[in-house]
C-alpha atoms as a PDB file:
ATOM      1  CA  UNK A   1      83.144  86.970 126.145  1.00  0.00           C
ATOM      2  CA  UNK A   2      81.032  85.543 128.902  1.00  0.00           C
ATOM      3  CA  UNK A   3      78.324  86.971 130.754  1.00  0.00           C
ATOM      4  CA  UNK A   4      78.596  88.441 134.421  1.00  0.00           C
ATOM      5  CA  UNK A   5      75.988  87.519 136.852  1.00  0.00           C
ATOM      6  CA  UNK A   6      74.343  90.947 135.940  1.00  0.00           C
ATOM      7  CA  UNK A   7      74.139  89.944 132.713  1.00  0.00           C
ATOM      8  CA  UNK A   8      77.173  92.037 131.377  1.00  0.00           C
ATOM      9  CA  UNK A   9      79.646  91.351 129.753  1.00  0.00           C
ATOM     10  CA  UNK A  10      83.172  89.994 131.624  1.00  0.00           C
ATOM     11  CA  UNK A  11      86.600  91.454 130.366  1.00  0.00           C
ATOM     12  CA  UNK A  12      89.845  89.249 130.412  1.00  0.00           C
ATOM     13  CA  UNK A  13      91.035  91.713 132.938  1.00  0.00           C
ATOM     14  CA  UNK A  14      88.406  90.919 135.044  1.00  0.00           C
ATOM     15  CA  UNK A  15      88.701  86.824 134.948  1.00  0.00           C
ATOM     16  CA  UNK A  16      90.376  85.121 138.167  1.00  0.00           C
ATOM     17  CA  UNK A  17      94.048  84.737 137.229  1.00  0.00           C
ATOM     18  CA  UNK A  18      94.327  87.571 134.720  1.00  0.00           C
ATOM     19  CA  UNK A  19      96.451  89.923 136.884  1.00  0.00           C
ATOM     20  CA  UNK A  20      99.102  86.810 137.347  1.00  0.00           C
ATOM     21  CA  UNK A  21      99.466  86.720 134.012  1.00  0.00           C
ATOM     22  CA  UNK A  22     100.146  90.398 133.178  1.00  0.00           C
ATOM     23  CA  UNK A  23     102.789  90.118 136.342  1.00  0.00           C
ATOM     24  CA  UNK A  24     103.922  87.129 134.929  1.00  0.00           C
ATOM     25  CA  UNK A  25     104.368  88.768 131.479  1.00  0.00           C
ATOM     26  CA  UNK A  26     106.292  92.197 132.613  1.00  0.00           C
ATOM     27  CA  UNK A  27     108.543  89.994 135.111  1.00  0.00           C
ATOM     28  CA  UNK A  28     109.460  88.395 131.827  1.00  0.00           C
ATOM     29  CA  UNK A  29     109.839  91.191 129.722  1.00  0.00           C
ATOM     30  CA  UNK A  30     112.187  92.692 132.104  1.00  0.00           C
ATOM     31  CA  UNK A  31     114.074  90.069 132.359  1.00  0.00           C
ATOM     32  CA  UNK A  32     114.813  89.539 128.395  1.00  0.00           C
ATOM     33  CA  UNK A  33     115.400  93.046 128.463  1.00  0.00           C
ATOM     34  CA  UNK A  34     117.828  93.008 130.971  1.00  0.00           C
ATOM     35  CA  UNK A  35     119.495  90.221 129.193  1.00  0.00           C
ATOM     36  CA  UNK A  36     119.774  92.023 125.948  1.00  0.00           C
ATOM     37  CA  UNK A  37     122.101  94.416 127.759  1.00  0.00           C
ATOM     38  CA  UNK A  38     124.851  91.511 126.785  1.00  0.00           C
ATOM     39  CA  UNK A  39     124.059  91.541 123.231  1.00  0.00           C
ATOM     40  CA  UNK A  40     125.238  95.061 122.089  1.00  0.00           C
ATOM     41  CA  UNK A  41     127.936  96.910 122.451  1.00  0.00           C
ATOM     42  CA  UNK A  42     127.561 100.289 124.697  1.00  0.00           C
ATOM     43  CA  UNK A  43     128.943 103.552 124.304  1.00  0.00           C
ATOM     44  CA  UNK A  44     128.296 104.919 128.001  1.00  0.00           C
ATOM     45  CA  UNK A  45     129.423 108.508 129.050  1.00  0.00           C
ATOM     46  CA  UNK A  46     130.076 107.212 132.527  1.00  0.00           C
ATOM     47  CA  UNK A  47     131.638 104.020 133.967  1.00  0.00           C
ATOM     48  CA  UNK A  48     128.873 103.198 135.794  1.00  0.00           C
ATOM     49  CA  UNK A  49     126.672 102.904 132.620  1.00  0.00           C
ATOM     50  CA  UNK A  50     128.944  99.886 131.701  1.00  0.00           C
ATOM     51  CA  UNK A  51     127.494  97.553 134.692  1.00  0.00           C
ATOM     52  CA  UNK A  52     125.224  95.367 133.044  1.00  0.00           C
ATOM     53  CA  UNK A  53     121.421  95.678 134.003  1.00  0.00           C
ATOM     54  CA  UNK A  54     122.252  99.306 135.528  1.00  0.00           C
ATOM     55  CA  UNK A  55     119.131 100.959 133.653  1.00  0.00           C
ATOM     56  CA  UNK A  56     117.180  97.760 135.108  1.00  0.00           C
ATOM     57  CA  UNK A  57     118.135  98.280 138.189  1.00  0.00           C
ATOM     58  CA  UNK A  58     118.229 102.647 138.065  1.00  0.00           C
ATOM     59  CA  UNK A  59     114.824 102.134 136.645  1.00  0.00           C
ATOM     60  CA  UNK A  60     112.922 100.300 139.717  1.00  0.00           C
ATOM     61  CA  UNK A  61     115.112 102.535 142.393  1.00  0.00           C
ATOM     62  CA  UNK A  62     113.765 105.476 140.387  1.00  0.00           C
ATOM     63  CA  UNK A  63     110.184 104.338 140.250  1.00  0.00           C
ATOM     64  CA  UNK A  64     110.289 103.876 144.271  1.00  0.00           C
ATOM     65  CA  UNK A  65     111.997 106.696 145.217  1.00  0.00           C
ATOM     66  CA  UNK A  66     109.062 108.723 143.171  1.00  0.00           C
ATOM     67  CA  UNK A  67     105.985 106.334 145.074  1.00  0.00           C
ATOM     68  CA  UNK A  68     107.674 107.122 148.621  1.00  0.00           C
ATOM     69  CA  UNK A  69     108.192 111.071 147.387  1.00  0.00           C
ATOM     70  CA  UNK A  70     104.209 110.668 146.349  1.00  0.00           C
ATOM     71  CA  UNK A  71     103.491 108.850 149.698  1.00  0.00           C
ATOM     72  CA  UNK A  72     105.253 112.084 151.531  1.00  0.00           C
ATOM     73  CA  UNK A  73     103.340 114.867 149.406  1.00  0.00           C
ATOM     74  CA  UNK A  74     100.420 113.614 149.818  1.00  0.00           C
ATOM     75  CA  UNK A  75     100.794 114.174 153.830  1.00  0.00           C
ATOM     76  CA  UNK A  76     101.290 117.906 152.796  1.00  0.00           C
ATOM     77  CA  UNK A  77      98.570 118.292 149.909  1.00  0.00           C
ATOM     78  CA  UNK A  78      95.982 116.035 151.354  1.00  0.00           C
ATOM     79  CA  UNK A  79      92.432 118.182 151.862  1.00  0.00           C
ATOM     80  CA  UNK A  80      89.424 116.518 153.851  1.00  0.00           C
ATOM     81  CA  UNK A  81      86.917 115.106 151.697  1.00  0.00           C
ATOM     82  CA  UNK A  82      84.147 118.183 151.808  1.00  0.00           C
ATOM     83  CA  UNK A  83      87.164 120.896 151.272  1.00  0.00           C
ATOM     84  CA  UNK A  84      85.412 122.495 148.262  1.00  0.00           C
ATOM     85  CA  UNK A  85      81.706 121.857 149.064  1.00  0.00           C
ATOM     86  CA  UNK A  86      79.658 125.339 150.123  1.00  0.00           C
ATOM     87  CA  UNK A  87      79.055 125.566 154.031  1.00  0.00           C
END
């Protein structure tokens, strides 16, 4: 590992380029996993199930729709910064 300019030690995370890489890396993972959806044979309970790359594509709708719900609760169960210090 190499040193940091404090003289600490620098992580892979922290190296320019390492955050493409892990993007890189899921964005490929998804996609072979998507792809595997034509390998095997499914035994879905609804018709919709049979599309292929519908958990794919449920999956990131899901994960929005719960950021945007997040984004929207946090309007409502936001507190200014000093809400618990003593007056």
């Amino acid at each position: 590992m190499a040193n940091g300019k404090d003289g600490g030690k620098t992580y892979w995370l922290e190296r320019p380029g390492s955050a493409d890489k892990i993007w890189w890396v899921l964005i490929i993972l998804c996609v072979l996993l998507t792809l595997a959806d034509f390998v095997y044979e499914k035994h879905p309970h609804y018709a919709v199930e049979k599309l292929v790359g519908f958990y794919s594509v449920a999956g990131i709708v899901f994960s929005i729709v719960a950021v945007l719900v997040a984004l929207g609760l946090r309007r409502f169960l936001m507190r200014k910064e000093d809400y618990y210090d003593d007056d």
